[in-house]
Each structure stands twice: as C-alpha cells, then as structure tokens.
Protein backbone atom coordinates (compact mmCIF):
# COMPACT_ATOMS: atom_id res chain seq x y z
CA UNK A 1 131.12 -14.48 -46.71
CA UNK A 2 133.38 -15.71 -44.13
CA UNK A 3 135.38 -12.42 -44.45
CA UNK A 4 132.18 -10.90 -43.05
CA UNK A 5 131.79 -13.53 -40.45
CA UNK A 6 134.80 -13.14 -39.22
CA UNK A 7 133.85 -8.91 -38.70
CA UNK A 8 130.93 -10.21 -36.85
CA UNK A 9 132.73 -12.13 -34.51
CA UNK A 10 135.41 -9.43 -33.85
CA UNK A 11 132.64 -6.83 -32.91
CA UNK A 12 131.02 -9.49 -30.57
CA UNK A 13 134.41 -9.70 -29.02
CA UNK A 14 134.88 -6.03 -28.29
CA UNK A 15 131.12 -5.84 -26.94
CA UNK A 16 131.85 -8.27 -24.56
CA UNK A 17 135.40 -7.15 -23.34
CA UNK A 18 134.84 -3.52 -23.22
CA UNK A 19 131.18 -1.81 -23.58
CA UNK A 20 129.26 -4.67 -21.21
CA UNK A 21 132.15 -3.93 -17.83
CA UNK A 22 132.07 -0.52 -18.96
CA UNK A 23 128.24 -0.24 -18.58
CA UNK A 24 127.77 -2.55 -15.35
CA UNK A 25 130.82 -0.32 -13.71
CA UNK A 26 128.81 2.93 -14.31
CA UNK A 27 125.37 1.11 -12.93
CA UNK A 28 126.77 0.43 -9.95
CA UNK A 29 127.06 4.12 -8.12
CA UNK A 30 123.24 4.46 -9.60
CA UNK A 31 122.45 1.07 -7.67
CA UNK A 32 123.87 2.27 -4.19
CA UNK A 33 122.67 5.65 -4.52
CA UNK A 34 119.33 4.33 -4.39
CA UNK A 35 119.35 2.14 -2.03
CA UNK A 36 121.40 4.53 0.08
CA UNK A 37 118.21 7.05 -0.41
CA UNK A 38 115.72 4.48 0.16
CA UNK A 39 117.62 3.49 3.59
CA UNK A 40 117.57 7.52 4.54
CA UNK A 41 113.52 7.35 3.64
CA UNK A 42 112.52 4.09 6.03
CA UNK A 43 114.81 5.67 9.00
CA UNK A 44 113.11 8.71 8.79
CA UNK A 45 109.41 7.28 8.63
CA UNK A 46 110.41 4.64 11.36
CA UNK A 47 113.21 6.24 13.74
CA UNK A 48 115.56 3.55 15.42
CA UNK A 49 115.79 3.70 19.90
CA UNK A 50 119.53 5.12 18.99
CA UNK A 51 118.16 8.08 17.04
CA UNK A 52 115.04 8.84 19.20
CA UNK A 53 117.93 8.64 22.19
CA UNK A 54 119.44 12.20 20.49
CA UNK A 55 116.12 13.62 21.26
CA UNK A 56 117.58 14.13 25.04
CA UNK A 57 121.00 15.85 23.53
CA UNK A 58 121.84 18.87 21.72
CA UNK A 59 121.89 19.00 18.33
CA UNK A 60 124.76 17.54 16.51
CA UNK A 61 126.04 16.47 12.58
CA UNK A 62 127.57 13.23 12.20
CA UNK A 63 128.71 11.83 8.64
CA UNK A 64 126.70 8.83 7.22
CA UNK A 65 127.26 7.64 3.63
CA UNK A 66 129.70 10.34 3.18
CA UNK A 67 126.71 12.97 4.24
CA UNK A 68 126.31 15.10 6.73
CA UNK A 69 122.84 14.43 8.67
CA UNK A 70 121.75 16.45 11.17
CA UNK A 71 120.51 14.94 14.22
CA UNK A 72 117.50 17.74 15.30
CA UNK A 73 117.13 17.67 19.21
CA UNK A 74 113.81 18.90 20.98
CA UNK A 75 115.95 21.25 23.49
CA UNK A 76 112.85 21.36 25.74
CA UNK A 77 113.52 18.27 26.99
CA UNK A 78 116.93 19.28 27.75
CA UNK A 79 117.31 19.54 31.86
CA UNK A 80 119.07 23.08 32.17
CA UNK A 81 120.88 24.76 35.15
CA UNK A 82 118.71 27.35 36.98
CA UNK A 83 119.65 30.74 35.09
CA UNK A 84 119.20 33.78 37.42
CA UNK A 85 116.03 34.13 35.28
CA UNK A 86 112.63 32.73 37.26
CA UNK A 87 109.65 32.45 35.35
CA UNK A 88 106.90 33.31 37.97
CA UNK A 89 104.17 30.33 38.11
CA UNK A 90 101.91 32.99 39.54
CA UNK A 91 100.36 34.50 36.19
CA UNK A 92 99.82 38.04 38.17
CA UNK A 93 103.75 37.94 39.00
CA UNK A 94 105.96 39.17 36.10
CA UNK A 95 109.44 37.22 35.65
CA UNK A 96 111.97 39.53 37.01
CA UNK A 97 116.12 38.85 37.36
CA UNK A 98 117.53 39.63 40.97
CA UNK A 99 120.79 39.90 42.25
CA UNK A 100 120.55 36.55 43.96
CA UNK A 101 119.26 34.66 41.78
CA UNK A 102 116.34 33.75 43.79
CA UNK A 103 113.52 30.86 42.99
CA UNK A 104 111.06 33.45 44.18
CA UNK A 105 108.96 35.23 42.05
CA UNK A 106 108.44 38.01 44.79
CA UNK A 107 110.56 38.42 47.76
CA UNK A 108 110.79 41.61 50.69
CA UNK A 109 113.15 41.77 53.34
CA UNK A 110 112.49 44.42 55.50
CA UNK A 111 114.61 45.54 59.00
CA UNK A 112 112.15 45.15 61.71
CA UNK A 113 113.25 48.23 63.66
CA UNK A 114 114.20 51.14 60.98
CA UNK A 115 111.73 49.75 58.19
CA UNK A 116 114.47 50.13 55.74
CA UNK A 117 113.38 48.14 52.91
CA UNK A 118 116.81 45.87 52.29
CA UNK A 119 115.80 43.77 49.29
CA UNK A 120 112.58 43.44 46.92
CA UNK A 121 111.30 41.85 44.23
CA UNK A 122 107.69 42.21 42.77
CA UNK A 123 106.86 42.92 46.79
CA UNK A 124 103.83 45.22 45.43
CA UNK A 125 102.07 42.61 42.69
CA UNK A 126 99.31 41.06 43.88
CA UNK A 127 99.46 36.83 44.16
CA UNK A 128 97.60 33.88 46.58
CA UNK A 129 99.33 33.50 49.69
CA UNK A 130 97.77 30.29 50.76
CA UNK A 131 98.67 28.91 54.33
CA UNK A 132 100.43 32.62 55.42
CA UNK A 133 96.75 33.05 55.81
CA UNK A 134 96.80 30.95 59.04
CA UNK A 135 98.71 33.80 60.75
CA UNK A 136 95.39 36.07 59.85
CA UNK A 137 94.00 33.12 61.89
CA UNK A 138 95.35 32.92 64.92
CA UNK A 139 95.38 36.94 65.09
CA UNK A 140 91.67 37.41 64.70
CA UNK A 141 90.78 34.24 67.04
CA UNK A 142 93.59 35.55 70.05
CA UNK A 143 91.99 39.07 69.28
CA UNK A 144 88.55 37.55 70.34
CA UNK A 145 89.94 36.37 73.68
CA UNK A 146 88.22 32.92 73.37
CA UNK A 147 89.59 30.75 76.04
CA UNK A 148 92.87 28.55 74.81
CA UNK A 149 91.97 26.10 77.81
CA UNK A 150 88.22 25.21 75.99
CA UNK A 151 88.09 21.99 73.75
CA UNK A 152 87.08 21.93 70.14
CA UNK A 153 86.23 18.88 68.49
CA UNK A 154 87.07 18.30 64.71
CA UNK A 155 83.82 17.76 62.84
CA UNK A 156 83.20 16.76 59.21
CA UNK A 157 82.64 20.28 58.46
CA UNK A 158 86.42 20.93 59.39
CA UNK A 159 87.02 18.35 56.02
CA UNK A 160 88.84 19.88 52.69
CA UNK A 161 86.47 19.76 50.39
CA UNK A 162 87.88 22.17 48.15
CA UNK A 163 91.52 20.47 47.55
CA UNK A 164 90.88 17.36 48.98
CA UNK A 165 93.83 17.79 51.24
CA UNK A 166 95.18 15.10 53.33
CA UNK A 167 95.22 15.51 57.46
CA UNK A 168 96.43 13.07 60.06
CA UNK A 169 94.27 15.62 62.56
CA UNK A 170 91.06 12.20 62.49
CA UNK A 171 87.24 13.96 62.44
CA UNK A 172 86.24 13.00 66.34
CA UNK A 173 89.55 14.48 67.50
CA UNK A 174 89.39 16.66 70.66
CA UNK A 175 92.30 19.16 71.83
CA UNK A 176 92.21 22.30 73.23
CA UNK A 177 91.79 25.84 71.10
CA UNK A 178 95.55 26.33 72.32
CA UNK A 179 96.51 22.91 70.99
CA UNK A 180 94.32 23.43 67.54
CA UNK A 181 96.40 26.78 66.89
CA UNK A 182 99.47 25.13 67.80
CA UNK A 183 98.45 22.60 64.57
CA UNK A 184 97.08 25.18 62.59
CA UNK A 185 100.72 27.77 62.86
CA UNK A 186 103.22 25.06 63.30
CA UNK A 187 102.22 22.43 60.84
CA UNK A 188 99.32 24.20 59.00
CA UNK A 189 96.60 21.29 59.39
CA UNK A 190 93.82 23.07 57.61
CA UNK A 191 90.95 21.06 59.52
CA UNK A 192 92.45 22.98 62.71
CA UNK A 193 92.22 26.49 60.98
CA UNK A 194 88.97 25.86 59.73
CA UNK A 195 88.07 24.42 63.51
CA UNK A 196 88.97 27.58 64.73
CA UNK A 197 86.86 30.20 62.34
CA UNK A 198 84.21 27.65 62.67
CA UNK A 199 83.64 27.52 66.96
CA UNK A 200 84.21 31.43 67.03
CA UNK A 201 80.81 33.47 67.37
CA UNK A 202 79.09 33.68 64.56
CA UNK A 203 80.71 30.64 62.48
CA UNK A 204 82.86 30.77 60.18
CA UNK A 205 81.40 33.79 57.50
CA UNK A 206 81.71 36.27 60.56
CA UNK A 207 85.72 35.40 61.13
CA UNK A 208 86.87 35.65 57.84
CA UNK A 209 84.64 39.11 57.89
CA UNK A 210 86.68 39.73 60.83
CA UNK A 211 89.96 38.94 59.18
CA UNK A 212 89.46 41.31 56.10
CA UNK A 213 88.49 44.34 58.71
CA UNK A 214 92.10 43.05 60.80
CA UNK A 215 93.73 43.73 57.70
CA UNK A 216 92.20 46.65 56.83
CA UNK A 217 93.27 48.21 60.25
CA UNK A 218 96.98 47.49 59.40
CA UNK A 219 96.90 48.58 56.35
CA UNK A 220 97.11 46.10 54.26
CA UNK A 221 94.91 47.53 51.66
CA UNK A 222 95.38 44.81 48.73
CA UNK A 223 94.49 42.00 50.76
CA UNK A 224 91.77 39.82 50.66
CA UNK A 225 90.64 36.70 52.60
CA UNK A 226 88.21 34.11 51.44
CA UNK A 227 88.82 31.27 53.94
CA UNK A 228 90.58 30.85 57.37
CA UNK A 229 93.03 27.86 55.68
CA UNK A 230 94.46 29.64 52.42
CA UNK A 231 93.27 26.64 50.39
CA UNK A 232 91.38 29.11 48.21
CA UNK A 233 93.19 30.93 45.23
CA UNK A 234 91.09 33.62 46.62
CA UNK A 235 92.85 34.44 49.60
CA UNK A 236 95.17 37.34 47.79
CA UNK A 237 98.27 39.32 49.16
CA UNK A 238 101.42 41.33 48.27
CA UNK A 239 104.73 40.99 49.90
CA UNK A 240 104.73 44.69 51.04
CA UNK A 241 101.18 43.53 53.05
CA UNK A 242 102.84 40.66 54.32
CA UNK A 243 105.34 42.64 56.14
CA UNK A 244 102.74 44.78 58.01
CA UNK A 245 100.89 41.04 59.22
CA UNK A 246 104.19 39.28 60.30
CA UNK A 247 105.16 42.46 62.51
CA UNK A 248 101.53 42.42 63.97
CA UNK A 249 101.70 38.64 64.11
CA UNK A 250 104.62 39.20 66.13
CA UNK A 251 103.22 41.08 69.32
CA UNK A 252 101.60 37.69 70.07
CA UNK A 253 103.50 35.53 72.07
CA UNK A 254 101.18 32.49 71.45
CA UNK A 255 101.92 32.66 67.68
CA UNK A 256 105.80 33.15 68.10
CA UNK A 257 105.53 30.53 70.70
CA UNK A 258 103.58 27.97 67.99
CA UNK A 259 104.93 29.01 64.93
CA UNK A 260 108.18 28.05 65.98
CA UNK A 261 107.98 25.06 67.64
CA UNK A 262 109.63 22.63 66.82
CA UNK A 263 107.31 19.44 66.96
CA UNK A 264 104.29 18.60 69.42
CA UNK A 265 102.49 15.13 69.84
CA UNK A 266 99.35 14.34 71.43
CA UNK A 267 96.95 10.75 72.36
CA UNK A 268 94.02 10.85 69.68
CA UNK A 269 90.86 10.50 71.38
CA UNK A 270 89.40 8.81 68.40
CA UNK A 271 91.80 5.84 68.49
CA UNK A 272 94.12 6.16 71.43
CA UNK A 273 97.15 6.19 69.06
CA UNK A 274 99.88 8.90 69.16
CA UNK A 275 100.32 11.28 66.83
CA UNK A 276 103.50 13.76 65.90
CA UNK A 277 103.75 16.71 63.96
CA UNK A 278 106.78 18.48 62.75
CA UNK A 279 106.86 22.04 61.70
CA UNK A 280 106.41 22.51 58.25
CA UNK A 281 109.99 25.01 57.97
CA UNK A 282 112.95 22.99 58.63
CA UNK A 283 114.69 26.40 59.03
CA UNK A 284 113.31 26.79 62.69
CA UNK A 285 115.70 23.47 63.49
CA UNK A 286 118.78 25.28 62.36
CA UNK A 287 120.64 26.49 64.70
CA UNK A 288 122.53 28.74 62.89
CA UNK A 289 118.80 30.80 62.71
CA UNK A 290 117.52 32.59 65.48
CA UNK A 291 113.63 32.87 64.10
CA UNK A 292 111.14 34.38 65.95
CA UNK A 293 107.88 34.46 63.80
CA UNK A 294 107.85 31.41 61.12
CA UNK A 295 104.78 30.34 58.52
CA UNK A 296 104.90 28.41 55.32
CA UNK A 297 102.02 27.89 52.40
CA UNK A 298 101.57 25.95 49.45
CA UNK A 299 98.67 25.37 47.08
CA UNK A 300 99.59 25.04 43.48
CA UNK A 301 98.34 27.99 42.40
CA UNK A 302 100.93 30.13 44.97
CA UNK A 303 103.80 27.82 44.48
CA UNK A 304 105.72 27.62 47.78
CA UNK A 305 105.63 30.39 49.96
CA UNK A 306 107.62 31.54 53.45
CA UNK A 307 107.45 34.22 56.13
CA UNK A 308 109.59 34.80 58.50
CA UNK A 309 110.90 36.78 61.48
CA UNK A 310 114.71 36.53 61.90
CA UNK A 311 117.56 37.98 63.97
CA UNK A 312 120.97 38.17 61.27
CA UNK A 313 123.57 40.42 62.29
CA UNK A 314 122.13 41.26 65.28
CA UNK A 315 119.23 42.96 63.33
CA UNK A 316 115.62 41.73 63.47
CA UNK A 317 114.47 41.25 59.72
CA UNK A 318 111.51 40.15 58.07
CA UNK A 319 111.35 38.20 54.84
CA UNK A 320 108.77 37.24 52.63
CA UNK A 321 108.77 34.73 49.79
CA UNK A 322 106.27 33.96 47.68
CA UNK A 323 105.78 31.66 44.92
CA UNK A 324 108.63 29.51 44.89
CA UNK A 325 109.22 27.00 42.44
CA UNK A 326 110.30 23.70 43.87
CA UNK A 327 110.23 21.24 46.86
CA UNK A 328 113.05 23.20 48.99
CA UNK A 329 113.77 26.73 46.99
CA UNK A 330 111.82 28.93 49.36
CA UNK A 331 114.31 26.78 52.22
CA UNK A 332 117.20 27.70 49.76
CA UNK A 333 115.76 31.44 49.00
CA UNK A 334 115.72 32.32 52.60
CA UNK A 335 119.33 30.72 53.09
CA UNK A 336 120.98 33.04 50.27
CA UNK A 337 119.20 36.50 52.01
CA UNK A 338 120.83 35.31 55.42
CA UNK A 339 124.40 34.76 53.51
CA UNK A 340 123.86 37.81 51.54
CA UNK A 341 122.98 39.96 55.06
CA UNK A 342 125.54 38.86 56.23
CA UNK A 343 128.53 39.28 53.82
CA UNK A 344 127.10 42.48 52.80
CA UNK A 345 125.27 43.76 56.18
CA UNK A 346 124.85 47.85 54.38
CA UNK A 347 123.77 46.32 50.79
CA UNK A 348 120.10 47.00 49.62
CA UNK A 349 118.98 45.45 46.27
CA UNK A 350 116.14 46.12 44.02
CA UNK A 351 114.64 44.33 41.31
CA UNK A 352 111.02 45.24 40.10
C-alpha cells in the first residue's frame, strides 16, 4: 500500500512539472491568434480616422501582426495632374488628345487672311455656344439700323427666368441702345441682350427669326438660335461656324469697339449709384495681345467658351474655344495657341 502511494504521488509530480507548462505554453499562440483575428474583424466593421485617412492615398501594404494588410484606396478621390487627355463635358463632343494639351473639348484657329485652317479639334461637332450668341446679337440689331442714340429701358421682361442669372444691370435702368450693346458684348449682361431683341420691330420672336436667316446667309448651316442671350442649351454651334460669325462680326466697328473694351461705368437712373463693369476676358488687358474681336460664354451645359480675333506674328487669326473645363482654362487655352504660333509660326495641327 504505501509502495503504491508513493507511485501516485510521483505521477502527480510529473503532471505538474511537465504536462500542465507544456499545455498552457501551446494555448497561448491559440489565445493571441484569436484575439489578433477578432481585433482584424472590429477594425474592419468600424474603420479608425487613421485608416479612413488612406482613402485619399494610393494603395499601399504595411505589416501588422506579422501580416501583410492591404490598405485599398478609392483612387477617384485621388486629385491627378491634367493628362493631355480632356474628357469633353459637352456629351455631343467626343474626348480627343491634341498636341497642346488643351482644356478644350473643341478648338479652331483659323488665319484671317489665307483661311488656312492652323489648328482643330472637334471644330465640326455640334455643341451650345451660350453667350458667343451675343455677337449674333449685336449683328442682327446694327443690321436693322435702329438708332444707338435712342434709350431702352430694362423691364421685368428683360429678367432670367430660365437660369436665374444674376445682373447688376437694376429693372428701371435707362441707357442708350449703344450703351445696352456695349453691356451685352463686353460683359455679356443677358437683361441687355434680351433688351435689345425685345425693343427691335416685331419683339423678340422676329429677331431671333432674324438671327437664324443671318446665319444662314454666312453659311453657317449647323447653327441654331433659340434666344438672343445664349442662356438656352438650345442655342447650338460648331467651331468651323464660329469662324464664319467672328469674321462677319468683325466688319462692325461698334462690336470691335465694345467687345474689347476694357471697362465702362455709368449713374443708374434707378438709384443714382455708379455702376462698373469689366470685360468678361481678361485677355483684352494684356498687353502682350493685340485683340480685335473678343466674346466669352458660359452656361453649364457649354462649359466655358472663347472667341477671339487676334494679331500673333503679324498675322490676323481667329480662335475658337469651346467647352472648357475650369474657371481660367479657356484664358490658359488661348495663351498656349499664341505661344505655340509663335514658336512654331508654319506648324498646323490636327486632332479629330
């Protein structure tokens, strides 16, 4: 009997000293593995600031718990360089490279004097010109011969109600029809190009019929007009038409006269306060541009757009931009055609 006590004892012993550390030692990497996974589970139900943060970066692997995560960013949050790539905004404008990398989804620069097409880009597909239209404008009303001395008043019929466009130009407002095209060309106030289809004989529906037979005669045959103010998607051009009405536009003194100008001010008649307006391309401040025929246009659905008349190299161009992307890229378009005439004066690119 106590030789088999003294067995139980000894076997006790050994349990204690060798199987119970050996077992605890091999629970322990079972114990950590799940609370490692359980840890991986929460973060990925409940994302911490500092992982959301990686949303803004590329994606990366980093080594956590001797694994390799992989930190997925959404790239299309990722602010990019421009790539010479332009998606058009305009859905009837296909996205076309060009050799200078231009924000414009269509572009034409034309010499004034041979024709020669220099540089184009979509200048055939059709797209809204908005404001340009204003030049339509002040041909058809200078074509009518009404007196530029007579006074129009701004009504409430004058008022965006279309786009619900701001004007500074206060319904009660009296100026001359010279002074209301002046507005209407060198700042494009709509309530002044509307002023001026609207006090022409027969209203309003009879100019814009006159402006779609003006365009007809120049040959502009895919262009349609809608409204004297190009806040209608409706008013529809191509580059290669644009050409034809800023070279017609430009046998008018009074619109390369207004166009261009720099600012004008006047006394309201409604409150007796004055008001300034600045021309709407800072281009025609520059003095390293000699412009002679300058409009600008932007509703959302053209993006920003820009004709011009220009002397570089001592040879009258004209360039077209439409549907620009961005507060100043038409601005910027226009400067990389003048650098581009002018460090390459015999170049002529293509590109759709």
């Amino acid at each position: 009997m106590l030789s088999s006590l003294s067995a139980l004892l000894s076997a006790f012993l050994v349990f204690s000293l060798v199987i119970l550390p050996l077992h605890a030692e091999a629970a322990k990497p079972a114990k950590k593995a799940h609370s490692s996974q359980g840890k991986t589970k929460k973060s990925a139900a409940h994302p911490t600031s500092k992982q959301t943060a990686t949303h803004s970066k590329r994606s990366k692997s980093t080594l956590i718990n001797k694994q390799r995560r992989v930190k997925v960013a959404r790239l299309a949050t990722v602010p990019q360089r421009p790539s010479k790539a332009r998606f058009a905004r305009v859905s009837t404008l296909p996205s076309t490279l060009d050799e200078l990398s231009l924000f414009s989804s269509a572009a034409l620069v034309v010499n004034a004097s041979s024709g020669e097409r220099i540089f184009e880009k979509n200048a055939r597909s059709v797209a809204p010109i908005a404001s340009i239209t204003k030049l339509m404008t002040a041909i058809v009303t200078l074509d009518m011969q009404l007196p530029l001395h007579e006074t129009i008043t701004i009504t409430d019929a004058d008022v965006d109600t279309l786009k619900n466009s701001s004007s500074r130009l206060l319904v009660g407002t009296t100026l001359t029809r010279g002074e209301i095209m002046h507005l209407a060309l060198m700042s494009s106030e709509n309530r002044a190009a509307h002023a001026l289809a609207r006090t022409s004989p027969g209203g309003t529906a009879a100019f814009v019929a006159r402006m779609n037979r003006t365009a007809q005669s120049l040959g502009m045959q895919k262009t349609r007009f809608e409204d004297p103010t190009g806040l209608t998607s409706a008013n529809v051009s191509t580059a290669d038409d644009l050409i034809r009405l800023v070279q017609a536009a430009n046998h008018y003194p009074e619109i390369r006269g207004y166009s261009t100008s720099e600012e004008y001010s006047f006394i309201s008649s409604v409150n007796g306060r004055e008001y300034h307006f600045n021309n709407t391309n800072p281009l025609v401040k520059n003095s390293t541009w000699q412009i002679g025929i300058s409009k600008t246009g932007y509703i959302s659905e053209a993006g920003k757009c820009l004709v011009m008349q220009a002397i570089i190299n001592d040879t009258p161009v004209v360039i077209v931009l439409l549907d620009s992307a961005g507060r100043q890229t038409r601005i910027g378009d226009a400067n990389r055609i003048k650098r581009w005439l002018e460090s390459s004066p015999n170049a002529i690119l293509r590109a759709g």
